[in-house]
N, C-alpha and C. Protein backbone atom coordinates (compact mmCIF):
# COMPACT_ATOMS: atom_id res chain seq x y z
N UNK A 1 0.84 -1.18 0.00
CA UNK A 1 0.00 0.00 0.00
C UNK A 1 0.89 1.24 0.00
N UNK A 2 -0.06 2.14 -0.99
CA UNK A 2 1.47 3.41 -0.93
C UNK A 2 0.63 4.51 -0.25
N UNK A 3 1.51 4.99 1.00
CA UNK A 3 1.14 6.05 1.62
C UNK A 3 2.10 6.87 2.14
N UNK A 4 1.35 8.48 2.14
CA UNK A 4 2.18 9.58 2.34
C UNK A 4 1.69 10.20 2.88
N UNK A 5 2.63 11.19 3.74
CA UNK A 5 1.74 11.85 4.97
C UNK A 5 2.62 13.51 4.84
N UNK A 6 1.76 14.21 5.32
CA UNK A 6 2.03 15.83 5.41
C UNK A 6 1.34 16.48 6.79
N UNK A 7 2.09 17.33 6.82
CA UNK A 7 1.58 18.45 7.87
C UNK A 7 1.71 20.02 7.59
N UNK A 8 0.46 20.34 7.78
CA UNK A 8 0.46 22.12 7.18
C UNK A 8 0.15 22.80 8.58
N UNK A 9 0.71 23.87 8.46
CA UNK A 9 0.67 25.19 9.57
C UNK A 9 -0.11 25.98 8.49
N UNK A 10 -1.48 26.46 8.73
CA UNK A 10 -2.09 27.49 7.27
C UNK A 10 -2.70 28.42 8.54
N UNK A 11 -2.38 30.05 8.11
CA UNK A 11 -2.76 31.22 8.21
C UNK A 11 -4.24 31.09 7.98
N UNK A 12 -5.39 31.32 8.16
CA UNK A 12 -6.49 31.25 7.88
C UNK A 12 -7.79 31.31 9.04
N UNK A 13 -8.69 31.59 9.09
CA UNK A 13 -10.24 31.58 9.89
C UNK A 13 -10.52 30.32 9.94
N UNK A 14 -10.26 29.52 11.27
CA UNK A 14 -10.42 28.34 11.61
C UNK A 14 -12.05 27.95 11.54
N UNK A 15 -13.11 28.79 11.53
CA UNK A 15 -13.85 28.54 11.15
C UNK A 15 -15.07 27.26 9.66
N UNK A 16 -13.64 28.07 8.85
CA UNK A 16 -14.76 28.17 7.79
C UNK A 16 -13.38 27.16 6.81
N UNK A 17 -12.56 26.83 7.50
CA UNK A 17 -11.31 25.78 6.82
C UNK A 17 -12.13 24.61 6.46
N UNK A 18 -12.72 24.03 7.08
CA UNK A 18 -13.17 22.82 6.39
C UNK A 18 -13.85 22.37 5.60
N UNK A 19 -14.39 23.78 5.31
CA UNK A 19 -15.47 23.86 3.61
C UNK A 19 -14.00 24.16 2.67
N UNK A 20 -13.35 25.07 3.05
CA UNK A 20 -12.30 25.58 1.98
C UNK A 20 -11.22 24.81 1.66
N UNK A 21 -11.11 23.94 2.86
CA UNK A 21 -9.99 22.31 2.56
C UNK A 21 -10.89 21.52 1.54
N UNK A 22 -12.49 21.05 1.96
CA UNK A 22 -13.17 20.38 1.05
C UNK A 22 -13.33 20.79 -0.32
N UNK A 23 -13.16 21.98 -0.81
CA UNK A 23 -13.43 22.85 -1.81
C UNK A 23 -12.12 22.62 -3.16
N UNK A 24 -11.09 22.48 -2.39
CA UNK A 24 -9.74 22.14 -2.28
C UNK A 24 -9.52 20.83 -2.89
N UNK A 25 -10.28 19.95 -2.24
CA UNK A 25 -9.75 18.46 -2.58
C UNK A 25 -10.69 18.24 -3.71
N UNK A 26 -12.29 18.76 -4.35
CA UNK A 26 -12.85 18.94 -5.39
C UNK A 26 -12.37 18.96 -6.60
N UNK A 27 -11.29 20.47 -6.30
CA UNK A 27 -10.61 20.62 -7.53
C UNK A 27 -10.00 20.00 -7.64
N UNK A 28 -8.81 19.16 -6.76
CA UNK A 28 -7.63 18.24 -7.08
C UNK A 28 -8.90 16.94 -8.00
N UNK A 29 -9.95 16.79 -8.05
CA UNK A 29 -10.57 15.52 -8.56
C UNK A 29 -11.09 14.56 -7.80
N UNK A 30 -11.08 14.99 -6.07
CA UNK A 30 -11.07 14.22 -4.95
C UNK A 30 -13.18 14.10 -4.89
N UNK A 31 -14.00 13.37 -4.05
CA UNK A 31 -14.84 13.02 -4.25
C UNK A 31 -15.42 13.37 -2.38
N UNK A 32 -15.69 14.03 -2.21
CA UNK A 32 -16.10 14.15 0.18
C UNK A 32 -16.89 12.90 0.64
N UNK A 33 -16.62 12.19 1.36
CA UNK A 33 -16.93 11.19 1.53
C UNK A 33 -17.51 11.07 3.16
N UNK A 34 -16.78 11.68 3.46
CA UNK A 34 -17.27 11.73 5.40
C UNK A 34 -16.18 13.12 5.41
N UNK A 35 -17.07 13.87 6.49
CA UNK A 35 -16.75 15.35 6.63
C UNK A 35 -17.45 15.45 8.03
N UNK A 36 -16.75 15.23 9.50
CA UNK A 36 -17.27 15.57 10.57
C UNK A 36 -16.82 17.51 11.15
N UNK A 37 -15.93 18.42 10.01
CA UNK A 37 -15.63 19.39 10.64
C UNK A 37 -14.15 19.25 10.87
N UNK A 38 -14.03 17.84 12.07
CA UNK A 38 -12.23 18.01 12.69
C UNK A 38 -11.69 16.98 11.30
N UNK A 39 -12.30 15.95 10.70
CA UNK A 39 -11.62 15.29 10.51
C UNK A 39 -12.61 14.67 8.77
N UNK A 40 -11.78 14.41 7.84
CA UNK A 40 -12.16 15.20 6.34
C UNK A 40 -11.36 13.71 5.66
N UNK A 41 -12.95 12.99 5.13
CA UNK A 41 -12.26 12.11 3.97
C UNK A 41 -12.56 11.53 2.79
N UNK A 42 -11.99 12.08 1.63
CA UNK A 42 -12.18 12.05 -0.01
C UNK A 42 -11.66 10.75 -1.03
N UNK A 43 -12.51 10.82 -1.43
CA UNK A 43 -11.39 9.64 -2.65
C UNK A 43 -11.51 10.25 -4.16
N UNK A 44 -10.73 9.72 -4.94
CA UNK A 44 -10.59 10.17 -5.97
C UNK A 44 -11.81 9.54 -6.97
N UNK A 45 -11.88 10.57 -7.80
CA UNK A 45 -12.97 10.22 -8.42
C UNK A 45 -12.91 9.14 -10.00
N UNK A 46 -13.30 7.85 -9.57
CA UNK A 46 -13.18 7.23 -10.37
C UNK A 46 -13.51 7.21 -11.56
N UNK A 47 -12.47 6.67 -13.09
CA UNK A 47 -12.21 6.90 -14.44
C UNK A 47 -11.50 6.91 -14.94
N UNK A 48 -9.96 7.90 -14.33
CA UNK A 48 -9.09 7.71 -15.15
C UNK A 48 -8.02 6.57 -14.64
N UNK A 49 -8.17 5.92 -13.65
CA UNK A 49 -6.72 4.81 -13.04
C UNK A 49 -7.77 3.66 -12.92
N UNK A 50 -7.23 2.07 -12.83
CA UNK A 50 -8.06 1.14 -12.34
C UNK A 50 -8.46 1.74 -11.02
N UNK A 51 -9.06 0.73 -10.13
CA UNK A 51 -9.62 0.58 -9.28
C UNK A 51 -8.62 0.75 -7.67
N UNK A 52 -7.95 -0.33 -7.70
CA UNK A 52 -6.44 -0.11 -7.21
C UNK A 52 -5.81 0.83 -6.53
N UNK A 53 -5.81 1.64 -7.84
CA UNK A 53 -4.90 2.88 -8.04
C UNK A 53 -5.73 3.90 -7.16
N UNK A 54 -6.88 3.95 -7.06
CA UNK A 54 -7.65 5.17 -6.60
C UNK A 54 -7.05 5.96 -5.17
N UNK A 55 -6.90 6.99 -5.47
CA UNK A 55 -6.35 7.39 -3.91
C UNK A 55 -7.70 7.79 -3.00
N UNK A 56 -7.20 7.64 -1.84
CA UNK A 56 -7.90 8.16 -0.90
C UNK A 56 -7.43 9.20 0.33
N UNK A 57 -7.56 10.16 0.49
CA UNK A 57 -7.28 11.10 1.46
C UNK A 57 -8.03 11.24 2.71
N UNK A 58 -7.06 11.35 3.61
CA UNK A 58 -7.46 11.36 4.97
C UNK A 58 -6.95 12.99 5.58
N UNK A 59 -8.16 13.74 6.30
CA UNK A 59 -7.94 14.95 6.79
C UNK A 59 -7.83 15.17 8.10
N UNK A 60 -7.03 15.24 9.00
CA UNK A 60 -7.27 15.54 10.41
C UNK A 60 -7.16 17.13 10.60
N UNK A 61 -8.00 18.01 11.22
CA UNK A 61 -7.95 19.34 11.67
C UNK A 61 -7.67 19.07 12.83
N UNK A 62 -6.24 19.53 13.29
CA UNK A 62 -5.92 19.49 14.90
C UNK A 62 -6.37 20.64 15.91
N UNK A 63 -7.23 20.25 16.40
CA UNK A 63 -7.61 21.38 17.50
C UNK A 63 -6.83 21.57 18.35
N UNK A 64 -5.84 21.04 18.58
CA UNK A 64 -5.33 21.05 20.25
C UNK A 64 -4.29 22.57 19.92
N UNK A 65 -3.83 22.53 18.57
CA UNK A 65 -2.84 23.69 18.54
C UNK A 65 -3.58 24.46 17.03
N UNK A 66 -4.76 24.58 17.19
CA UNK A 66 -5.54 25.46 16.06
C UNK A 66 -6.08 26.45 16.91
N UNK A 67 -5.75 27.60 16.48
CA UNK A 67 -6.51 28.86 17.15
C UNK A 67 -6.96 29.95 16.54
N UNK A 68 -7.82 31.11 16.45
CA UNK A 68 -8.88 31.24 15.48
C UNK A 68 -8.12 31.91 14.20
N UNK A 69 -6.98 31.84 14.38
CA UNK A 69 -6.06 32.24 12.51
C UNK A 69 -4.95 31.60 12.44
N UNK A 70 -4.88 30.32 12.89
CA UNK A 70 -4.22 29.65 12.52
C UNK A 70 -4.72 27.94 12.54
N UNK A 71 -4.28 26.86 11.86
CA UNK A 71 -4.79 26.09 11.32
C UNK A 71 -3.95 25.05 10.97
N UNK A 72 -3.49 24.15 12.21
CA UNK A 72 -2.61 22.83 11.63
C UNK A 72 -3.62 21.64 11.23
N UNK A 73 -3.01 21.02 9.85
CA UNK A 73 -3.52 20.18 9.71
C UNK A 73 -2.61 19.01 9.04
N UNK A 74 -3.33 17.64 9.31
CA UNK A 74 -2.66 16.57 8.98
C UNK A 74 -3.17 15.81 8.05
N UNK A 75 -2.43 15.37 6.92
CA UNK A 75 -2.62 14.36 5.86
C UNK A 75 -2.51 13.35 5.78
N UNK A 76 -2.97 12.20 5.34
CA UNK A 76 -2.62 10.64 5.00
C UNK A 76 -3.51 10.24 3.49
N UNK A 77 -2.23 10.60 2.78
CA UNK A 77 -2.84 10.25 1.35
C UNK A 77 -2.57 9.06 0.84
N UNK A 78 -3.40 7.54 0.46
CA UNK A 78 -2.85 6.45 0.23
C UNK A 78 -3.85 5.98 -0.64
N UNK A 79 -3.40 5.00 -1.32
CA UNK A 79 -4.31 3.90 -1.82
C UNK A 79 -3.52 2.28 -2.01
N UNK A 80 -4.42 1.57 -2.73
CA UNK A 80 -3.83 -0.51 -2.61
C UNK A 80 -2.69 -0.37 -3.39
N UNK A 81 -2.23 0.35 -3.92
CA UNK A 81 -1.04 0.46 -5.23
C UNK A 81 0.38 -0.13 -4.45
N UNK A 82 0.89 -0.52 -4.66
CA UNK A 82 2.21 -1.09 -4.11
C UNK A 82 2.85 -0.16 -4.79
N UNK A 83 3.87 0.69 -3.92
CA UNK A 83 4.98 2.12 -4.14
C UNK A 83 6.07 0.64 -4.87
N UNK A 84 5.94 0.53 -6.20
CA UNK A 84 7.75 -0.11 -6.36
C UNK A 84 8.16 0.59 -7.33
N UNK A 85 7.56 2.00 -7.80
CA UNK A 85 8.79 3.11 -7.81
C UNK A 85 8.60 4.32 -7.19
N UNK A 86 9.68 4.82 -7.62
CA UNK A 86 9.29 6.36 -5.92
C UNK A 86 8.12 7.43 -6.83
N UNK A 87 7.91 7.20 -7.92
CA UNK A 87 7.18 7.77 -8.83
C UNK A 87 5.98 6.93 -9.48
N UNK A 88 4.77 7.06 -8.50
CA UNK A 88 3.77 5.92 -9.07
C UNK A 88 2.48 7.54 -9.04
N UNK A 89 1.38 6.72 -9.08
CA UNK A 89 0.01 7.43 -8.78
C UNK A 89 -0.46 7.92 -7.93
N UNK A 90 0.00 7.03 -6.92
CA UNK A 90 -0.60 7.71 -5.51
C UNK A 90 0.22 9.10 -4.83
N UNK A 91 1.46 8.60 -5.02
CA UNK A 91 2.93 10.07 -5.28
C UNK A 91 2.48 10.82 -5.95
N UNK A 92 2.14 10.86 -7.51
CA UNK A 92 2.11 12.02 -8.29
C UNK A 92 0.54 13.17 -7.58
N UNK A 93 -0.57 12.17 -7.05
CA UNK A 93 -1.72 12.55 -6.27
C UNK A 93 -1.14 13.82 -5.15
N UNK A 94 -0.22 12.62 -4.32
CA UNK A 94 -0.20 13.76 -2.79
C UNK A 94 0.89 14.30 -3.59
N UNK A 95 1.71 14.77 -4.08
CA UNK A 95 2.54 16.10 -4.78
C UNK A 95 0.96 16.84 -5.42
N UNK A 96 0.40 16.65 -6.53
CA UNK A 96 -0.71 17.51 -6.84
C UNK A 96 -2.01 18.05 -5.38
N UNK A 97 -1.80 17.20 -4.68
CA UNK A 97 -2.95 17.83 -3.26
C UNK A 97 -1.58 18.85 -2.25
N UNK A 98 -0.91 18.32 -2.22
CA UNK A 98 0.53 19.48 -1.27
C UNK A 98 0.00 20.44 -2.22
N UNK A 99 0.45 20.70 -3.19
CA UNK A 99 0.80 21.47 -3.98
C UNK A 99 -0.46 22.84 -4.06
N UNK A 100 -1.53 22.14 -4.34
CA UNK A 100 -3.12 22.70 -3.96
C UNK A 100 -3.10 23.25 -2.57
N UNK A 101 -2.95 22.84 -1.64
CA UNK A 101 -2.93 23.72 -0.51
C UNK A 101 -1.97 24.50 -0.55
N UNK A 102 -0.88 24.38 -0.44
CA UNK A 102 0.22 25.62 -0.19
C UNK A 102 0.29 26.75 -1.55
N UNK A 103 -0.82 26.29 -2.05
CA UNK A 103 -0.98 27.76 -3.18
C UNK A 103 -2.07 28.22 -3.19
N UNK A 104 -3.13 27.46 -2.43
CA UNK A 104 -4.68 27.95 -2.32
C UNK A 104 -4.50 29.61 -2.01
N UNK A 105 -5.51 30.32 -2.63
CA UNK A 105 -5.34 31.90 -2.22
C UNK A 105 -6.10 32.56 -0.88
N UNK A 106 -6.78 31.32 -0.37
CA UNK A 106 -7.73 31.71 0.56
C UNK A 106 -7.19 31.60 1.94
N UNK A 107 -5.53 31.27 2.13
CA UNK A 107 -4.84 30.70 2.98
C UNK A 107 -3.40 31.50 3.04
N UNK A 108 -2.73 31.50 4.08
CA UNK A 108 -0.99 31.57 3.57
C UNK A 108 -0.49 30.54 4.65
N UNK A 109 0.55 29.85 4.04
CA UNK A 109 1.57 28.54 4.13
C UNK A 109 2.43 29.28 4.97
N UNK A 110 2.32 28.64 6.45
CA UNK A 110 3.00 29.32 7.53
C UNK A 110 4.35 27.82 7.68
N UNK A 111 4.12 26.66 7.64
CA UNK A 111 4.94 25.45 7.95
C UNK A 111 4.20 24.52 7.07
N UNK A 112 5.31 23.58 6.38
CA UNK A 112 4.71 22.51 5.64
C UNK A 112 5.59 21.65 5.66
N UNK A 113 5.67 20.11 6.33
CA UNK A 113 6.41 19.18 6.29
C UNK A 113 6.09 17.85 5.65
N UNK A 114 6.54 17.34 4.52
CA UNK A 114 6.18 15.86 4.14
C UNK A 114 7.32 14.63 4.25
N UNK A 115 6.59 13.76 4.26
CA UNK A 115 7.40 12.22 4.26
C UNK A 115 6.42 11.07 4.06
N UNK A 116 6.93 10.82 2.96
CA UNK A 116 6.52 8.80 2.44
C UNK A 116 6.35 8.43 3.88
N UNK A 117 5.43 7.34 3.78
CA UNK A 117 5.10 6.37 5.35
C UNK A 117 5.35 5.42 5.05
């Protein structure tokens, strides 16, 4: 299973982040699947990869160190694909979803850390 994980520090109205994260994963092609507010999860919308391949994203909004303009949050982007090169589908996915948040305009990219799991 290939999975990758991130963490964002985002500038933003803790409020109203979890429509604008969901809004977010839309455009990347992602599909909302369960959306409690803290915790946010999409899959990709099936068509263009087998079945397999489909990614799925996992959202955690951390409250414990979110305060009302600022906004850590945690990623786990994976799907069944076996990583046997460092450049598959589910990789090229979480590079295109990183990439979507730390350029979203509705936000500014205060800390952003990633690593393969």
């Amino acid at each position: 299973m290939a999975r990758y994980t991130s963490l964002f520090t985002l500038e933003t109205p803790a409020e109203r982040f979890s429509a604008m994260l969901a809004e977010v994963l839309m455009i990347c092609n992602f599909d909302i699947i369960y959306d409690t507010g803290d915790y946010l999860m999409a899959r990709e919308v099936p068509g263009s990869v087998v079945f397999g391949k489909l990614v799925t994203v996992e959202a955690l909004i951390d409250r414990n160190v979110t305060t009302a303009t600022e906004v850590r949050l945690k990623l786990v982007i994976k799907n069944e694909e076996l990583p046997l090169h460092t450049q598959n589908h589910c990789r090229d996915m979480f590079d295109h979803v990183n990439q979507a948040i730390a350029d979203h305009r509705q936000w500014k990219l205060v800390e952003h850390a990633s690593t393969p799991a």
